[in-house]
PDB file of N, CA and C in Angstrom:
ATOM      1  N   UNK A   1      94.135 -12.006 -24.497  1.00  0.00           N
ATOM      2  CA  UNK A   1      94.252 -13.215 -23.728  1.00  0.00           C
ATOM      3  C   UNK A   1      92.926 -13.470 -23.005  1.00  0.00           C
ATOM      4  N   UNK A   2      92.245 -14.698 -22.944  1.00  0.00           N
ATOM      5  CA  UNK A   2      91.020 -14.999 -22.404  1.00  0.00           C
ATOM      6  C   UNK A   2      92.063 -14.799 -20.965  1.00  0.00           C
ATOM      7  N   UNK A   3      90.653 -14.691 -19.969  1.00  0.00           N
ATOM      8  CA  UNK A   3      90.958 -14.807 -18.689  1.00  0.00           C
ATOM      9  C   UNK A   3      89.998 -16.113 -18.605  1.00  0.00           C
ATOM     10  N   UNK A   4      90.807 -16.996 -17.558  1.00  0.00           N
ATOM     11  CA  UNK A   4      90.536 -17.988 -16.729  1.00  0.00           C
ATOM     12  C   UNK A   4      89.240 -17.830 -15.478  1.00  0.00           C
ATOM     13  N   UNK A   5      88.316 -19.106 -15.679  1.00  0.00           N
ATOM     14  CA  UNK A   5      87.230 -18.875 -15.351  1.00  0.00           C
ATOM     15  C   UNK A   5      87.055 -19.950 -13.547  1.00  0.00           C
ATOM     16  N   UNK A   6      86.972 -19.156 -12.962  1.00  0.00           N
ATOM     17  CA  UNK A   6      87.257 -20.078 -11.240  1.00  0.00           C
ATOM     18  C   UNK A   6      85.647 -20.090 -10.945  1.00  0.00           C
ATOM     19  N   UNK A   7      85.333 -21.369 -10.968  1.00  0.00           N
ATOM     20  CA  UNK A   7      83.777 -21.816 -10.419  1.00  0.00           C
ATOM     21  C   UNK A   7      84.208 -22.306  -9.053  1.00  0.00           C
ATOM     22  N   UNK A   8      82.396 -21.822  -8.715  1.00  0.00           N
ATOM     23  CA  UNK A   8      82.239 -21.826  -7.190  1.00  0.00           C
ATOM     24  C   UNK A   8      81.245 -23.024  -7.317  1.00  0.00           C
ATOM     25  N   UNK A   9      80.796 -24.388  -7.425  1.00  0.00           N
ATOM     26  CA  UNK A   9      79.546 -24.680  -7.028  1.00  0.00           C
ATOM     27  C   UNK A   9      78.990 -25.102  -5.646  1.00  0.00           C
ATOM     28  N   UNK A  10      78.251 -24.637  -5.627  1.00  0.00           N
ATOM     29  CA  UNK A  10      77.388 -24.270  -3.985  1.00  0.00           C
ATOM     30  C   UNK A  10      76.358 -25.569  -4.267  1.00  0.00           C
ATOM     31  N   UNK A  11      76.498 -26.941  -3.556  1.00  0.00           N
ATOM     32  CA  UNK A  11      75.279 -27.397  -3.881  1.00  0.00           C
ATOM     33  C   UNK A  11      74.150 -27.753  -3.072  1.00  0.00           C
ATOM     34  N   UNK A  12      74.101 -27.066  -2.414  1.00  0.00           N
ATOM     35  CA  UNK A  12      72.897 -27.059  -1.509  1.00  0.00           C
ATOM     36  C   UNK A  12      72.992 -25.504  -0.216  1.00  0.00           C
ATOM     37  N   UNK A  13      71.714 -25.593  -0.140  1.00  0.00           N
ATOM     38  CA  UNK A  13      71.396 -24.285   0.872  1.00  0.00           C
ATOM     39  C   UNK A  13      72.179 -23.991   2.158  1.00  0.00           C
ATOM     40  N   UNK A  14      73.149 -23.704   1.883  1.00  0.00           N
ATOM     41  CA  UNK A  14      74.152 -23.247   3.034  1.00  0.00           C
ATOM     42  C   UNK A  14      73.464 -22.604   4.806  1.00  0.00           C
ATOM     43  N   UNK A  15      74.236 -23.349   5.516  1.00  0.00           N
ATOM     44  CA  UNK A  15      73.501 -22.660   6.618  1.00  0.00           C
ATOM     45  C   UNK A  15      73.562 -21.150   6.953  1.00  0.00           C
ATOM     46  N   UNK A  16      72.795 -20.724   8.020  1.00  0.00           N
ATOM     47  CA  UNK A  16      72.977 -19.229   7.520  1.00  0.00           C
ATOM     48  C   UNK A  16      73.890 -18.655   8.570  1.00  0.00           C
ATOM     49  N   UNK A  17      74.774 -19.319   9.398  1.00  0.00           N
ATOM     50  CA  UNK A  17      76.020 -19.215   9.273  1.00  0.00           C
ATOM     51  C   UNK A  17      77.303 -18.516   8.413  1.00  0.00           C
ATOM     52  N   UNK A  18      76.836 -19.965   7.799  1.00  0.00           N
ATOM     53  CA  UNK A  18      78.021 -20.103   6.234  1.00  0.00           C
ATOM     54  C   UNK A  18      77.768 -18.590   5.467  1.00  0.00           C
ATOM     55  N   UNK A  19      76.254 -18.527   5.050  1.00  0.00           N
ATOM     56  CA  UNK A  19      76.594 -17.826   3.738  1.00  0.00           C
ATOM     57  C   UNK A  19      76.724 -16.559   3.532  1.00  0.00           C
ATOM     58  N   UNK A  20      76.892 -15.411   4.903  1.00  0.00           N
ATOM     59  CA  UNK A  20      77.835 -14.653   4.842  1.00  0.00           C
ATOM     60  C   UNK A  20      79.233 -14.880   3.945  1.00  0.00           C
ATOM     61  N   UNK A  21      79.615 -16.041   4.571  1.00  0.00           N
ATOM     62  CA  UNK A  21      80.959 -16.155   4.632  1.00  0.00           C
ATOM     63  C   UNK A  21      81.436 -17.035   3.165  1.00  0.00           C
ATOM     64  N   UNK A  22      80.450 -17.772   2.462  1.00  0.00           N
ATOM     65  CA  UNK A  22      80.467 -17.768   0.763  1.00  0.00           C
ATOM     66  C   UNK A  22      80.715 -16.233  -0.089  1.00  0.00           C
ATOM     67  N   UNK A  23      79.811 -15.637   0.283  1.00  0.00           N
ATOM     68  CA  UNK A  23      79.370 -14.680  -0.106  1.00  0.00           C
ATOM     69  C   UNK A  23      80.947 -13.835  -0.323  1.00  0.00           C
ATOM     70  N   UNK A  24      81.850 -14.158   1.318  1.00  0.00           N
ATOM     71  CA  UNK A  24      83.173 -12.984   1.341  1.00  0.00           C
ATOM     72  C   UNK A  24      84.048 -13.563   0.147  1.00  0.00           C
ATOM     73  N   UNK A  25      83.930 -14.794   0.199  1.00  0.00           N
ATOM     74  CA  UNK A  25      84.546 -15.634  -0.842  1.00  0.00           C
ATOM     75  C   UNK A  25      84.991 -14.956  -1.952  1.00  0.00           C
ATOM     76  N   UNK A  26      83.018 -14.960  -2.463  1.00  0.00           N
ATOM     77  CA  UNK A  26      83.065 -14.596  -3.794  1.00  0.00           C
ATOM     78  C   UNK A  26      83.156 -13.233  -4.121  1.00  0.00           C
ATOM     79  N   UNK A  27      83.270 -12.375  -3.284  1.00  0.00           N
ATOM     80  CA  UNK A  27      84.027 -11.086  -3.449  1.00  0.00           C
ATOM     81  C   UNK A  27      85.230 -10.919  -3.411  1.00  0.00           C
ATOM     82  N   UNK A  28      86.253 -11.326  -2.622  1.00  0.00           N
ATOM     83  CA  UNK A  28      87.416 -11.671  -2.505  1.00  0.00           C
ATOM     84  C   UNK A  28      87.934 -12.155  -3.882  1.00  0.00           C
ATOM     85  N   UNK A  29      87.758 -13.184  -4.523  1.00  0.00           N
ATOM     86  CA  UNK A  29      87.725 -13.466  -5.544  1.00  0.00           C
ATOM     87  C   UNK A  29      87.545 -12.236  -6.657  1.00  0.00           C
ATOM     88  N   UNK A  30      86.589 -11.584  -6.964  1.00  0.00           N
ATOM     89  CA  UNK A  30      86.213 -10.680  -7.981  1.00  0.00           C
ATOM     90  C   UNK A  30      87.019  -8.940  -7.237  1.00  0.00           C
ATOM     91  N   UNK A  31      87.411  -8.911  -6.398  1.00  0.00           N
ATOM     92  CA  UNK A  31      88.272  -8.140  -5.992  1.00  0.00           C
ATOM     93  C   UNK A  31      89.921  -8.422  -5.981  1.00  0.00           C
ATOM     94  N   UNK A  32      90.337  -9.320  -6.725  1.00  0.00           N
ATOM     95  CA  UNK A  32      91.286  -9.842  -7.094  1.00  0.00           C
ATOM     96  C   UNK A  32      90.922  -9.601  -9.043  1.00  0.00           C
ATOM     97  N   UNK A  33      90.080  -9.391  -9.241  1.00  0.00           N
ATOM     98  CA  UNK A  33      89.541  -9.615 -10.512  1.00  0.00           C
ATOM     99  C   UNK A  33      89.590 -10.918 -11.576  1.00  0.00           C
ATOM    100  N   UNK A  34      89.484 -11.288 -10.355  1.00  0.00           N
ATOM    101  CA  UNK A  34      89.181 -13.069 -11.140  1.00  0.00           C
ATOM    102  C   UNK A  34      87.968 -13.604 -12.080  1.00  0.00           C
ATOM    103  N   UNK A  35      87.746 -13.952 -12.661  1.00  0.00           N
ATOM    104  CA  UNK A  35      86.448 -13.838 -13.380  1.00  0.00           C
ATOM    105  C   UNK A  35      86.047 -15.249 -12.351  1.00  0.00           C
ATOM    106  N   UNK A  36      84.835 -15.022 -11.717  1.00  0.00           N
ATOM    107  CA  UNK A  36      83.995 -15.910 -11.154  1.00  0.00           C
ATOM    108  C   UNK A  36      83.020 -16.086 -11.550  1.00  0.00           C
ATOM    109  N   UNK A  37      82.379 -17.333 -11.826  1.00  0.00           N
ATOM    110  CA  UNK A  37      81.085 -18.227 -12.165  1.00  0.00           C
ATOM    111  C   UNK A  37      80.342 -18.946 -10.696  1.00  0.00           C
ATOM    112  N   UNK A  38      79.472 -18.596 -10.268  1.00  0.00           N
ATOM    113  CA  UNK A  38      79.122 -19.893  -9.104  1.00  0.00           C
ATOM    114  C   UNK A  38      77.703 -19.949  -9.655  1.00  0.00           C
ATOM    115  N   UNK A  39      77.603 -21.775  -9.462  1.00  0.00           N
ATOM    116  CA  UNK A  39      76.846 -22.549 -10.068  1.00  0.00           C
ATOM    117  C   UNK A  39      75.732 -22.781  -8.466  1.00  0.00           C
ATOM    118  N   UNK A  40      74.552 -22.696  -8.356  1.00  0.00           N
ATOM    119  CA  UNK A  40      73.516 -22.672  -7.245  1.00  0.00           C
ATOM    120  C   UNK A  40      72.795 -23.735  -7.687  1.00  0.00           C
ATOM    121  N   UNK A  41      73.207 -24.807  -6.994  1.00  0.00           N
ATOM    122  CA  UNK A  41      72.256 -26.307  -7.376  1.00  0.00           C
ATOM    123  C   UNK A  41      71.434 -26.765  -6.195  1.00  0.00           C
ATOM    124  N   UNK A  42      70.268 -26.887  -6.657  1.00  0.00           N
ATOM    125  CA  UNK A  42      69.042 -27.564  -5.260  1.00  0.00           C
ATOM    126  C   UNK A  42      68.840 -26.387  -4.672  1.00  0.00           C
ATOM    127  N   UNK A  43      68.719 -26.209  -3.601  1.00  0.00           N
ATOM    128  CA  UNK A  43      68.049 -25.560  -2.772  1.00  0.00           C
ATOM    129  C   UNK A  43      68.960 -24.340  -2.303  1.00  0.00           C
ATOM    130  N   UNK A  44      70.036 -23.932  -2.818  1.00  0.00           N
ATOM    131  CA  UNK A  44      71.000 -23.285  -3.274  1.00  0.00           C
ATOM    132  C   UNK A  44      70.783 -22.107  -3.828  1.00  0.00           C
ATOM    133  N   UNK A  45      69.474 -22.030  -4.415  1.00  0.00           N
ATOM    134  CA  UNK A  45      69.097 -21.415  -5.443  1.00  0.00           C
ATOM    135  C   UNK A  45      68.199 -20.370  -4.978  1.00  0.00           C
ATOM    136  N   UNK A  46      67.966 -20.671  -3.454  1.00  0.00           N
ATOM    137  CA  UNK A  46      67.142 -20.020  -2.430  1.00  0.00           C
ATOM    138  C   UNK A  46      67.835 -18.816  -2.163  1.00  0.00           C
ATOM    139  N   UNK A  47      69.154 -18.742  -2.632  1.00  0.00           N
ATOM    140  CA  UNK A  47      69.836 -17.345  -2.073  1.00  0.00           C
ATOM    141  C   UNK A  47      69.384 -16.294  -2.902  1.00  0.00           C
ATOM    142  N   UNK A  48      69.310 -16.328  -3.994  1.00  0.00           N
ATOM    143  CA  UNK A  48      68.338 -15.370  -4.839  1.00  0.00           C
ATOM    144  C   UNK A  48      67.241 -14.669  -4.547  1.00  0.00           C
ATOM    145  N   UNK A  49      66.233 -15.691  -3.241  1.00  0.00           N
ATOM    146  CA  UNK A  49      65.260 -15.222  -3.332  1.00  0.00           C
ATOM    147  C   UNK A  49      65.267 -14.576  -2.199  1.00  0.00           C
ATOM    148  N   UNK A  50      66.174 -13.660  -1.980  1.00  0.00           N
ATOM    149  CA  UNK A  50      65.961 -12.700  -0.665  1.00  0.00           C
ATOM    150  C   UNK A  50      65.356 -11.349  -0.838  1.00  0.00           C
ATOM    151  N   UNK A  51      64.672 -11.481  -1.828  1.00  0.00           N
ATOM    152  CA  UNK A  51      64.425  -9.945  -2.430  1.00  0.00           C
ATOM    153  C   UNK A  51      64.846  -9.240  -3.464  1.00  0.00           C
ATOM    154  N   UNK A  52      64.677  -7.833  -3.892  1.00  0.00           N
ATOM    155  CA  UNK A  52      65.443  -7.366  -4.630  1.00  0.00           C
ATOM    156  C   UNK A  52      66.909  -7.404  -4.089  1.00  0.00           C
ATOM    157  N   UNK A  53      66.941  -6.848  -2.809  1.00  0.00           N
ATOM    158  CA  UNK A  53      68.167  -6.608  -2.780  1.00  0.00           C
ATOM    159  C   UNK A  53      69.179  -7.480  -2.149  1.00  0.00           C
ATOM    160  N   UNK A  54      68.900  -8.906  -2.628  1.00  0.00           N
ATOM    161  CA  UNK A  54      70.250  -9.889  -2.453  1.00  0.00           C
ATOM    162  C   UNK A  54      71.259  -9.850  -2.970  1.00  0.00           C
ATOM    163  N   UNK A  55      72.404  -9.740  -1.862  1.00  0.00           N
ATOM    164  CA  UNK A  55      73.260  -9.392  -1.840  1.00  0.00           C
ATOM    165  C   UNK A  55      73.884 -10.594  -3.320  1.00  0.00           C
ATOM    166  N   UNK A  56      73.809 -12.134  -3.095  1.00  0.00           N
ATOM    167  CA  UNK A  56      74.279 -12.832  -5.010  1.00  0.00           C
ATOM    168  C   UNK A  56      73.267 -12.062  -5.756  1.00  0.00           C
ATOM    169  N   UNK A  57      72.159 -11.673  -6.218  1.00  0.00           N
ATOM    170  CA  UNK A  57      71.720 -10.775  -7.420  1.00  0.00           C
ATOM    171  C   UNK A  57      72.304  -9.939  -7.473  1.00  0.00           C
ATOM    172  N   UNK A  58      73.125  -9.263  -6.090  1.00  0.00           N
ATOM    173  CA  UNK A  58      73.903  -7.832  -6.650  1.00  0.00           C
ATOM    174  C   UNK A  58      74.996  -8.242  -7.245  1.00  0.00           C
ATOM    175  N   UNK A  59      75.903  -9.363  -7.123  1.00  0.00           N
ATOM    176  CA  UNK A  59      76.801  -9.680  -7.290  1.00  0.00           C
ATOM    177  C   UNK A  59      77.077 -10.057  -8.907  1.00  0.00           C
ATOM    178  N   UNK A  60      75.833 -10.292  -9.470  1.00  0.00           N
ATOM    179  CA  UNK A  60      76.005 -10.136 -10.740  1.00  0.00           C
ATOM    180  C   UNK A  60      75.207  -9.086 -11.261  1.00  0.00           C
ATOM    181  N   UNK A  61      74.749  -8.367 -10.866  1.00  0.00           N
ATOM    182  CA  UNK A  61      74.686  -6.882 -11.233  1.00  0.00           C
ATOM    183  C   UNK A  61      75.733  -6.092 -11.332  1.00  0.00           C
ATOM    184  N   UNK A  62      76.252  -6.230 -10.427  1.00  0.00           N
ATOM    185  CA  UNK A  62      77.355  -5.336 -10.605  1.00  0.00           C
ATOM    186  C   UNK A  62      78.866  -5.984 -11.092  1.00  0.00           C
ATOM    187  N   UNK A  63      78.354  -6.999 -11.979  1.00  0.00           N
ATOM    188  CA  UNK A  63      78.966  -7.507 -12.849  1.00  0.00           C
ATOM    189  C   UNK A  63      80.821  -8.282 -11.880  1.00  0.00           C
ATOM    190  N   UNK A  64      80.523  -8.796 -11.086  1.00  0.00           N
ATOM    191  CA  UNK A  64      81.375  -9.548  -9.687  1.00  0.00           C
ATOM    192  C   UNK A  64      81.618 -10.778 -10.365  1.00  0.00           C
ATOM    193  N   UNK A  65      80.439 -11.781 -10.242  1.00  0.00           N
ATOM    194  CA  UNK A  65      80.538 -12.868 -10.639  1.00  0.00           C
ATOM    195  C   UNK A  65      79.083 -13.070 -11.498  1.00  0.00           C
ATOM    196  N   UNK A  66      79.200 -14.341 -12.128  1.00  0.00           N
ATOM    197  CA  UNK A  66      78.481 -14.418 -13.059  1.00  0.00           C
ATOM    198  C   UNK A  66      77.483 -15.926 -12.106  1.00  0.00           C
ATOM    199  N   UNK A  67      76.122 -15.450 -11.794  1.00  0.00           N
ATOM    200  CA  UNK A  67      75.581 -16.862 -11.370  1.00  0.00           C
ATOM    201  C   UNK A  67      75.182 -17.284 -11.995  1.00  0.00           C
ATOM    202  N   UNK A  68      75.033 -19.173 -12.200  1.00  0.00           N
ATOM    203  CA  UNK A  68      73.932 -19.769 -12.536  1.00  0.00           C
ATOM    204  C   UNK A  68      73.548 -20.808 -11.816  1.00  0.00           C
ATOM    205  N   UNK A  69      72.470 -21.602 -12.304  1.00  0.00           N
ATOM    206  CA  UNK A  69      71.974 -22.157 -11.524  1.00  0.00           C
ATOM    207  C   UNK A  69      71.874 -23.390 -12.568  1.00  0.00           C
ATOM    208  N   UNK A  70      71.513 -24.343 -11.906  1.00  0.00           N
ATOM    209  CA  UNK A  70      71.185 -25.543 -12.678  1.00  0.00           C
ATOM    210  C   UNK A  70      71.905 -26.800 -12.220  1.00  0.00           C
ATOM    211  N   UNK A  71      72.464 -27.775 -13.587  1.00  0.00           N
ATOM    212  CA  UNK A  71      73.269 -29.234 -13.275  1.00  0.00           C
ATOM    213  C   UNK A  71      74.545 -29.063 -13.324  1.00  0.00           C
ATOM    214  N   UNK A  72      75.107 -29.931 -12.529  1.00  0.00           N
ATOM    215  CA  UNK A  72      76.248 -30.049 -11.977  1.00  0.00           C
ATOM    216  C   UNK A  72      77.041 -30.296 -12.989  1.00  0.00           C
ATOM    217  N   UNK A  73      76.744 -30.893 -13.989  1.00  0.00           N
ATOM    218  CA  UNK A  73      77.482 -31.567 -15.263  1.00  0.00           C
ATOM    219  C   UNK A  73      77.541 -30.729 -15.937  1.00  0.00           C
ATOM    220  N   UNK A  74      76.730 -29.335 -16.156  1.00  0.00           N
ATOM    221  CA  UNK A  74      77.101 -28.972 -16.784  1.00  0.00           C
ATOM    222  C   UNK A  74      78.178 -28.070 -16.576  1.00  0.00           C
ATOM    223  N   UNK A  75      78.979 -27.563 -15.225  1.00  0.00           N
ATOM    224  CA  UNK A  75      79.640 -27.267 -15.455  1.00  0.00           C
ATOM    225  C   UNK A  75      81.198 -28.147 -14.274  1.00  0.00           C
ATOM    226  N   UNK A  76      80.826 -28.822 -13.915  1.00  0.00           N
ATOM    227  CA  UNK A  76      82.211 -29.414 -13.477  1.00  0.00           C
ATOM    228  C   UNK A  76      82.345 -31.264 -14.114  1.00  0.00           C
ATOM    229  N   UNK A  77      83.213 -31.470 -14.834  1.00  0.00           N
ATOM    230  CA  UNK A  77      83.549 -32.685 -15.219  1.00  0.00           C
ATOM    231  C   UNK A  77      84.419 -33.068 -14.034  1.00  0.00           C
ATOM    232  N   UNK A  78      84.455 -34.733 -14.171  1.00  0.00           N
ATOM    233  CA  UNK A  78      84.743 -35.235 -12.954  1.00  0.00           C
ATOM    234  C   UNK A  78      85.699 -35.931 -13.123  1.00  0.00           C
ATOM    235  N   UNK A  79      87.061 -36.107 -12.718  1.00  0.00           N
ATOM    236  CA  UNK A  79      88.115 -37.342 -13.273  1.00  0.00           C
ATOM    237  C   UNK A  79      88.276 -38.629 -12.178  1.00  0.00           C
ATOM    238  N   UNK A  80      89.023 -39.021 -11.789  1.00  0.00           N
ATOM    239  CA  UNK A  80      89.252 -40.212 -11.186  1.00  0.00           C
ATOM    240  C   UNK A  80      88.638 -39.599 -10.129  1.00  0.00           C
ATOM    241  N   UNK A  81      87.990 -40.751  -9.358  1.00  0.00           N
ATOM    242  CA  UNK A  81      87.400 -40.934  -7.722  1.00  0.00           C
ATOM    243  C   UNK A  81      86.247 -39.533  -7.251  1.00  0.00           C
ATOM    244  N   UNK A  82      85.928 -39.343  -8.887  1.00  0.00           N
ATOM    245  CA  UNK A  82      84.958 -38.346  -8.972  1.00  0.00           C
ATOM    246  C   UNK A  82      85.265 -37.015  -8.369  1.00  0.00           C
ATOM    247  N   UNK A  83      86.787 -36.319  -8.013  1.00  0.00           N
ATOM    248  CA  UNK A  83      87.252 -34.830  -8.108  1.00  0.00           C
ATOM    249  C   UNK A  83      86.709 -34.414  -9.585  1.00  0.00           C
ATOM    250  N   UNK A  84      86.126 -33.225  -8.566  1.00  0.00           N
ATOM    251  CA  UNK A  84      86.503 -32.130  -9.874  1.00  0.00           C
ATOM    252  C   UNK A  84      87.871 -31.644 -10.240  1.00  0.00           C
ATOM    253  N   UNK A  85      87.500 -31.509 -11.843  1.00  0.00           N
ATOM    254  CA  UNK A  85      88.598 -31.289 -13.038  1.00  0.00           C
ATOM    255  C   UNK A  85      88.026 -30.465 -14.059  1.00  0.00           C
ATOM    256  N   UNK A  86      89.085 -29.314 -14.341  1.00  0.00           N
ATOM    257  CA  UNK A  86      88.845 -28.422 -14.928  1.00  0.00           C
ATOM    258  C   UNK A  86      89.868 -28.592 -16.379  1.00  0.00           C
ATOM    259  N   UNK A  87      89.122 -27.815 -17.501  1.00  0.00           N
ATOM    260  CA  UNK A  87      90.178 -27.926 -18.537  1.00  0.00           C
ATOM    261  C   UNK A  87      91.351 -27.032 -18.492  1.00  0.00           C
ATOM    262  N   UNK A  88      92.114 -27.155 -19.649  1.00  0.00           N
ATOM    263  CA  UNK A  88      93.314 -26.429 -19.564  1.00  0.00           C
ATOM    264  C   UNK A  88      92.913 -24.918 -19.301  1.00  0.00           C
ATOM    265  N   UNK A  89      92.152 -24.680 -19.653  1.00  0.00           N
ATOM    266  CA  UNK A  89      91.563 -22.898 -20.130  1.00  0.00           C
ATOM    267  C   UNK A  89      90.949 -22.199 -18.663  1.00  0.00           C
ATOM    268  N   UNK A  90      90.614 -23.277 -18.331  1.00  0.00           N
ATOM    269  CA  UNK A  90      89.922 -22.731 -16.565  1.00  0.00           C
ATOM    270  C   UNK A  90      90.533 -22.948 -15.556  1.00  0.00           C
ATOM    271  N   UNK A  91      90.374 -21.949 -14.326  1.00  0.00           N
ATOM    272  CA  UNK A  91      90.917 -22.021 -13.189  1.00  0.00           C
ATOM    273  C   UNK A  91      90.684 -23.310 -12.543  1.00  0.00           C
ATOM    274  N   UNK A  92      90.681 -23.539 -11.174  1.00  0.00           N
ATOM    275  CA  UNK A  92      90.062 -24.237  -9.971  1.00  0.00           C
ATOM    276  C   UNK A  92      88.721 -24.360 -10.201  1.00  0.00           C
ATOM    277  N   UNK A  93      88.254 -25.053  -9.970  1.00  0.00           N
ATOM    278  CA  UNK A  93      86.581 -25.719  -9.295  1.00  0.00           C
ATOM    279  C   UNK A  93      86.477 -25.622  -7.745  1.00  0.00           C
ATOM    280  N   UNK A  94      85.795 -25.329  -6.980  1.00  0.00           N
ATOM    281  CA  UNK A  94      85.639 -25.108  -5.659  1.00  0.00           C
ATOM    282  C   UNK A  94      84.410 -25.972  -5.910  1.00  0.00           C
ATOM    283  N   UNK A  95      84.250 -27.177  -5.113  1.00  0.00           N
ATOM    284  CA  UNK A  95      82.394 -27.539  -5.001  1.00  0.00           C
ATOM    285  C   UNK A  95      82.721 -27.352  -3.446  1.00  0.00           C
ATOM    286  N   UNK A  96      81.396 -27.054  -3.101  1.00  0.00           N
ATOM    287  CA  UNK A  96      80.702 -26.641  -2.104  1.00  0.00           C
ATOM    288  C   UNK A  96      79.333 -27.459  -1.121  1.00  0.00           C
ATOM    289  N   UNK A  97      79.786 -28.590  -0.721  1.00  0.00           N
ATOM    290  CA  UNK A  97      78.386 -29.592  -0.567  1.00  0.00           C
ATOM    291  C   UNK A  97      77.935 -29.156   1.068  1.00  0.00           C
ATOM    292  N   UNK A  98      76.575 -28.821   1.007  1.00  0.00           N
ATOM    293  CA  UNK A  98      76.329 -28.373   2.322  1.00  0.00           C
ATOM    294  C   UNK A  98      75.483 -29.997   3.026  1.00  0.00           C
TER     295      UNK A  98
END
C-alpha cells in the first residue's frame, strides 16, 4: 500500500519565533510516521542555510521529511477560491504564508 503524502508549504521566511515551532510540526508529523514533504518557497529557503547542522537538513537526513524547495505549482493544485487541493492519493496540504 503506498502511504499518503502530507505537504507542508512554508512560503516565506518564518519569524524566528515561529520556526521553532514549524519545525515541532514537522516532527510530530514524522513521529506519527507520516510521510512528510515540505516545500520552502522564497526566502523560506533560508532555513537551510544555518550551517551544517540545521536542524530541516537534519530532518531529511535522517530521513523525517523529505524537503524541497522551489514553485508552488508544483506541488499544491488549487480548486475553487484558490484552497489548496490534494489528489485522491495524498494527505492534507498545510500552506504556510508568513
Amino acid at each position: 500500500m503506498n502511504k499518503r503524502t502530507y505537504r507542508i508549504v512554508i512560503g516565506d521566511l518564518p519569524e524566528a519565533a515561529d520556526r521553532r515551532e514549524l519545525l515541532e510540526l514537522v516532527l510530530a508529523a514524522a513521529s506519527l510516521d507520516l510521510h512528510v514533504q515540505v516545500r520552502l518557497l522564497g526566502r523560506a529557503r533560508e532555513l537551510l542555510d544555518d550551517g551544517i547542522d540545521s536542524a530541516w537538513r537534519q530532518l531529511e537526513d535522517q530521513a523525517l521529511a523529505e524537503i524541497l524547495t522551489g514553485q508552488t505549482e508544483d506541488v499544491v493544485a488549487t480548486g475553487p477560491a484558490g484552497r489548496p487541493q490534494s489528489s485522491a492519493s495524498d494527505g492534507p496540504i498545510v500552506v504556510i504564508r508568513t
